[in-house]
Protein backbone atom coordinates (compact mmCIF):
# COMPACT_ATOMS: atom_id res chain seq x y z
CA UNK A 1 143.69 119.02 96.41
CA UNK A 2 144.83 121.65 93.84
CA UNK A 3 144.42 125.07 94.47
CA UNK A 4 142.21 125.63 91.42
CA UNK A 5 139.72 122.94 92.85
CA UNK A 6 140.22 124.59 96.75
CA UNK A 7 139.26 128.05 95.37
CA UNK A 8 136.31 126.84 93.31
CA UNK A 9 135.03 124.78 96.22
CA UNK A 10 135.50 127.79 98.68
CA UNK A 11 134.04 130.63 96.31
CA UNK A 12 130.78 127.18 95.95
CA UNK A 13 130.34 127.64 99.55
CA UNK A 14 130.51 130.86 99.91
CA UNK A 15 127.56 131.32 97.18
CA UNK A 16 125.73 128.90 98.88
CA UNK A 17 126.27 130.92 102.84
CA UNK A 18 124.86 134.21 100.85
CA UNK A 19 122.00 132.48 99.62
CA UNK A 20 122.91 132.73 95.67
CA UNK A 21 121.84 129.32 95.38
CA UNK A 22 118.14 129.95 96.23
CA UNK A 23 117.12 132.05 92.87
CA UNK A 24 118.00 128.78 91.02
CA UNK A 25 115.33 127.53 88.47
CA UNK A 26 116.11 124.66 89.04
CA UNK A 27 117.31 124.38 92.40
CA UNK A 28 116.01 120.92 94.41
CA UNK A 29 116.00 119.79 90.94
CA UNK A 30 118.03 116.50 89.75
CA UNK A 31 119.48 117.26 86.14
CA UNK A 32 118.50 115.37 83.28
CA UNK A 33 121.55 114.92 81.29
CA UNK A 34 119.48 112.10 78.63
CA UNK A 35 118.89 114.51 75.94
CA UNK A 36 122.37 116.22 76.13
CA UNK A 37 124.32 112.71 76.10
CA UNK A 38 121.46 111.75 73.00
CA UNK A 39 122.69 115.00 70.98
CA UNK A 40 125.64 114.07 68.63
CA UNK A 41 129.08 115.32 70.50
CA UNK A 42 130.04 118.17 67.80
CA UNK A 43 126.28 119.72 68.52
CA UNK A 44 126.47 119.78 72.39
CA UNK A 45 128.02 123.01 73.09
CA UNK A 46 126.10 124.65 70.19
CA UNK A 47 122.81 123.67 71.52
CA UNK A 48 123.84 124.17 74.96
CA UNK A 49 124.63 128.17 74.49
CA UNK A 50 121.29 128.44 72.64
CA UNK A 51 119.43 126.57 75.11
CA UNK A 52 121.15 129.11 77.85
CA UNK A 53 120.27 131.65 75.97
CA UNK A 54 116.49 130.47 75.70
CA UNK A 55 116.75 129.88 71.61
CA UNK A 56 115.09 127.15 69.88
CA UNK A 57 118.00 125.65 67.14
CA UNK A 58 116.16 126.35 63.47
CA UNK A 59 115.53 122.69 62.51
CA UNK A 60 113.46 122.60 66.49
CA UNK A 61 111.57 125.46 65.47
CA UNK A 62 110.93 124.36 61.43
CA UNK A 63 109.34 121.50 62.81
CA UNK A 64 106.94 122.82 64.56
CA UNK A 65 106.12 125.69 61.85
CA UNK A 66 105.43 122.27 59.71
CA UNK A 67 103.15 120.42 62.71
CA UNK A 68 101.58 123.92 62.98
CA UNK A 69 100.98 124.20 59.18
CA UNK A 70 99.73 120.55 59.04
CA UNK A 71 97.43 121.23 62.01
CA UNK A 72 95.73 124.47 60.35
CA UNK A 73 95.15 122.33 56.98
CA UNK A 74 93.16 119.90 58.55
CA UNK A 75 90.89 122.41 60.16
CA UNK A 76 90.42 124.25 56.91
CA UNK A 77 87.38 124.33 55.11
CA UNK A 78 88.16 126.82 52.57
CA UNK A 79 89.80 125.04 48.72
CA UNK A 80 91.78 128.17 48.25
CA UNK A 81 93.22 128.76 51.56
CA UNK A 82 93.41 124.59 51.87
CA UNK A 83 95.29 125.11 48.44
CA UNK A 84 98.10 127.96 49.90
CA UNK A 85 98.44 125.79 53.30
CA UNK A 86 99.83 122.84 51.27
CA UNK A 87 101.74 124.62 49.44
CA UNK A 88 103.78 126.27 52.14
CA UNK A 89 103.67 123.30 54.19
CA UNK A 90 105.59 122.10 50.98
CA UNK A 91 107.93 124.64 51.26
CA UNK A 92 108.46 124.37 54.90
CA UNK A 93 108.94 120.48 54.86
CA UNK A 94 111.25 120.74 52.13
CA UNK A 95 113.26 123.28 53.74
CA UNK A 96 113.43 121.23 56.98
CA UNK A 97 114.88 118.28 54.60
CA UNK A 98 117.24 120.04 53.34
CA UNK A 99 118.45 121.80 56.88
CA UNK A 100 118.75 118.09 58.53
CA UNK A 101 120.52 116.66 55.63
CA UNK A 102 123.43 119.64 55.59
CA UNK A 103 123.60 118.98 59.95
CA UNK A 104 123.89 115.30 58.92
CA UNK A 105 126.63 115.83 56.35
CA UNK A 106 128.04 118.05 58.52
CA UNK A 107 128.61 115.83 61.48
CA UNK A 108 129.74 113.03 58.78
CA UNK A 109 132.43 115.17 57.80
CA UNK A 110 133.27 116.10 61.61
CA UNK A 111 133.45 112.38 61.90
CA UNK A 112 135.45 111.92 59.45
CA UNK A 113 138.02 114.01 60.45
CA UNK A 114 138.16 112.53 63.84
CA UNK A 115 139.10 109.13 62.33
């Protein structure tokens, strides 16, 4: 056994004696790794710090400003407010286009590079 693995096993159990292990979240918990492995291998660690950190990546959070925008246009009964809703649901949903097609030509050219 190497001496890196020894110490990181001995400073594991000695978390786990002191009880560190019990203000876990998500302690008892089995970890689902499905949506990591889904995410495309150049995103991981970028979505991974800003899940730590508790942030929602921009193209998460445009889409649901658009499902929110959609939602409020259907329960409008006003023609002039009906009339600004669709337009900045317009906006929004052609903002999200554009933001998914730069992370897809991004991640072409990341590919591409690998090759």
């Amino acid at each position: 056994m190497s001496s890196l693995l020894l110490l990181a096993e001995t400073r594991i159990q000695e978390a786990l004696e002191a009880g560190e292990d019990q203000a876990l979240v998500c302690r008892g918990k089995s970890l689902d790794l499905e949506a990591y492995f889904a995410a495309p291998s150049g995103l991981r660690s970028g979505f991974g710090l800003l899940k730590s950190a508790g942030v929602v990546p921009p193209e998460i959070e445009a889409m649901r400003e658009v499902q929110m925008l959609k939602e409020r246009l259907d329960q409008t009964q006003d023609p002039a407010k009906a009339a600004v809703l669709r337009k900045e649901l317009q906006t929004r949903e052609v903002e999200l286009a554009m933001g998914l097609e730069r992370m897809k030509r991004a991640l072409k050219a990341d590919a591409s590079m690998r090759d």
